[in-house]
Protein backbone atom coordinates (compact mmCIF):
# COMPACT_ATOMS: atom_id res chain seq x y z
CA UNK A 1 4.87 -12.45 -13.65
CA UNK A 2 2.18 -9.70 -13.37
CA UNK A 3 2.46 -6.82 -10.94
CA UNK A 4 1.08 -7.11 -7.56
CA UNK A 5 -1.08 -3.98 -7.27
CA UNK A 6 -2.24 -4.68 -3.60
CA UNK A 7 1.00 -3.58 -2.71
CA UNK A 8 1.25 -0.24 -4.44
CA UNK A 9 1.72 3.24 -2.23
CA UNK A 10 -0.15 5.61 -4.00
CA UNK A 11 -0.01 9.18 -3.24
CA UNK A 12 -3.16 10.24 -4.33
CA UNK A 13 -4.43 13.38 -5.76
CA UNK A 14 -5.68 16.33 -3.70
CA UNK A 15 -9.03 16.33 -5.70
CA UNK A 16 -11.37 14.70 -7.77
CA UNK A 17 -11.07 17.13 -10.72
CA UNK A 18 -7.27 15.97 -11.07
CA UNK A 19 -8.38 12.53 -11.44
CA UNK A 20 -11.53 12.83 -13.35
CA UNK A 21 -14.67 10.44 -12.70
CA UNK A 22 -13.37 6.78 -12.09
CA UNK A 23 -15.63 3.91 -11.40
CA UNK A 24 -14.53 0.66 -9.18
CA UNK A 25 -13.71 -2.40 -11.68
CA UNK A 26 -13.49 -5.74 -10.43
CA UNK A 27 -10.27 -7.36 -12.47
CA UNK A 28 -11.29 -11.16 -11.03
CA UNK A 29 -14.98 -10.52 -12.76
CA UNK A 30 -13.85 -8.22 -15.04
CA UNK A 31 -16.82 -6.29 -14.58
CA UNK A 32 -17.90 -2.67 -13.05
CA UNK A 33 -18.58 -2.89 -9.25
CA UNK A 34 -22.23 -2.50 -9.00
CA UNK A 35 -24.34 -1.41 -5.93
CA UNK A 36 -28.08 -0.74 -5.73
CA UNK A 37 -27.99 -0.59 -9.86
CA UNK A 38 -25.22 2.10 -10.01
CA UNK A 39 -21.73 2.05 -10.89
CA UNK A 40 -19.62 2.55 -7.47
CA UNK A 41 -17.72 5.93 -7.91
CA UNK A 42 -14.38 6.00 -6.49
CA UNK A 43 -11.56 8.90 -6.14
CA UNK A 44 -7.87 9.35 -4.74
CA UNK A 45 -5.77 6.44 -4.26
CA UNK A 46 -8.47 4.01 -5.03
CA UNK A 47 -9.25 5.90 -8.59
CA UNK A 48 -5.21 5.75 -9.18
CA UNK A 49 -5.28 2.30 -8.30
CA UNK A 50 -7.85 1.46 -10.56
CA UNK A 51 -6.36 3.19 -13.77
CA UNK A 52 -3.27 1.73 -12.71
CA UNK A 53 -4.40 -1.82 -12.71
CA UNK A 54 -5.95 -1.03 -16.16
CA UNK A 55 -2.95 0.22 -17.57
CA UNK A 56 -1.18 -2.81 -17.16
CA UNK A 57 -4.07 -5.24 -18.33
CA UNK A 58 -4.04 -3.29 -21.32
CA UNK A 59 -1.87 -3.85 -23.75
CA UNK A 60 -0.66 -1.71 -26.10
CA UNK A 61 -1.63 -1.62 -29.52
CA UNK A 62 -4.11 -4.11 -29.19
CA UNK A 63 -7.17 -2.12 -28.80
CA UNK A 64 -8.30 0.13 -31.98
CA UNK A 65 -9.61 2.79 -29.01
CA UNK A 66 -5.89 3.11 -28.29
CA UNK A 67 -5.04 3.35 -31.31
CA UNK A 68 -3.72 7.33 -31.62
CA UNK A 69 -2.30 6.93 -28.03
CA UNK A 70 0.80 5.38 -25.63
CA UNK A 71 -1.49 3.49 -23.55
CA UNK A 72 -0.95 0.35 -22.20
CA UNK A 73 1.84 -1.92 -21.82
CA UNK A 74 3.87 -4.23 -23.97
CA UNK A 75 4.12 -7.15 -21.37
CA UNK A 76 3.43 -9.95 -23.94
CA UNK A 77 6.15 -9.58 -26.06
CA UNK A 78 8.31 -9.92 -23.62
CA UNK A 79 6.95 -12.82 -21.93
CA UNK A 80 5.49 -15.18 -24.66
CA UNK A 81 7.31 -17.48 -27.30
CA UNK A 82 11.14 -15.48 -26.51
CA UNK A 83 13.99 -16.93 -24.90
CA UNK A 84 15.44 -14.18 -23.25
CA UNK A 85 17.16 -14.17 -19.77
CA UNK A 86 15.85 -13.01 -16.48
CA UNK A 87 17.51 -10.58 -16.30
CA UNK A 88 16.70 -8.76 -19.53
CA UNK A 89 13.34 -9.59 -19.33
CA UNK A 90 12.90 -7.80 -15.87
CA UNK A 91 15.28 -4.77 -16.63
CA UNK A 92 12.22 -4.33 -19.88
CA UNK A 93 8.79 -4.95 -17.56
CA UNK A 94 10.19 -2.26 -15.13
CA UNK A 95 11.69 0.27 -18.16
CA UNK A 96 7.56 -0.61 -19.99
CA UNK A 97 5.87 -0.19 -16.79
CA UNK A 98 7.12 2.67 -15.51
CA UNK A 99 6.72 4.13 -19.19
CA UNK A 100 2.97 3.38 -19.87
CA UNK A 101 2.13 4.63 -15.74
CA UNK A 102 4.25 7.92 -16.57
CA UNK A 103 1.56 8.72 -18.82
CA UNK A 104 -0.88 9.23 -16.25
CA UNK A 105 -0.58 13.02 -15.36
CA UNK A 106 -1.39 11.80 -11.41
CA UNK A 107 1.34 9.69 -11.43
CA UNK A 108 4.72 11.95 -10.83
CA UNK A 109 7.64 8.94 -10.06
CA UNK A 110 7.52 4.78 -10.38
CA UNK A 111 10.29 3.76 -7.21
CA UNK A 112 10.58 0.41 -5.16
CA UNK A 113 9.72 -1.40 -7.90
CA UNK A 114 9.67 -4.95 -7.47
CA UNK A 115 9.16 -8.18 -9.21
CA UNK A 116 8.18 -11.33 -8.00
CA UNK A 117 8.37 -14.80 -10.07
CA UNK A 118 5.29 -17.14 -8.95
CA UNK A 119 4.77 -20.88 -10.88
């Protein structure tokens, strides 16, 4: 049960200073997106996108680099080793995911969230 971010609408930034530098990141290889030797820069949605993939990958407390911040999500302790219903355990992944993307200062409102259950 991870999010699908294909399927995010992302309103992106007017410029490139609000989002800072950004880089693309391949989550399959989980490496940088190289081309010609250089890091592929990316901006706007696709810069959102990328942090907001990252954000949820990441989660919180795990990381020392993290340490003196909110980032990241708490997804595993909700869906490892507990027995709690459906029901509670998708009312917490939308109340910890829209809390850890909040903290992105691009990122004004979380709506039509949606959850999907795959085997």
């Amino acid at each position: 049960m991870f999010p699908n971010t294909q399927a995010l609408n992302v309103i992106a930034a007017e410029d490139t200073a609000a989002t800072g530098k950004s880089f693309l990141f391949d989550f399959t290889s989980g490496d940088f997106v190289m081309r010609n030797g250089s890091l592929v820069e990316c901006d706007g949605t696709n810069a959102i996108k990328v942090r907001i993939e990252k954000i949820l990958r990441t989660e919180k407390g795990r990381f020392k680099i993290y340490d003196d911040t909110e980032y990241g999500c708490r997804l595993e302790d909700l869906l490892i080793g507990n027995n709690y219903s459906a029901a509670f355990i998708e009312a917490e992944l939308k109340r910890e995911i829209e809390d850890a993307l909040m903290q992105n200062q691009n990122i004004s409102t979380v709506s039509n969230f949606n959850l999907e259950r795959t085997a």
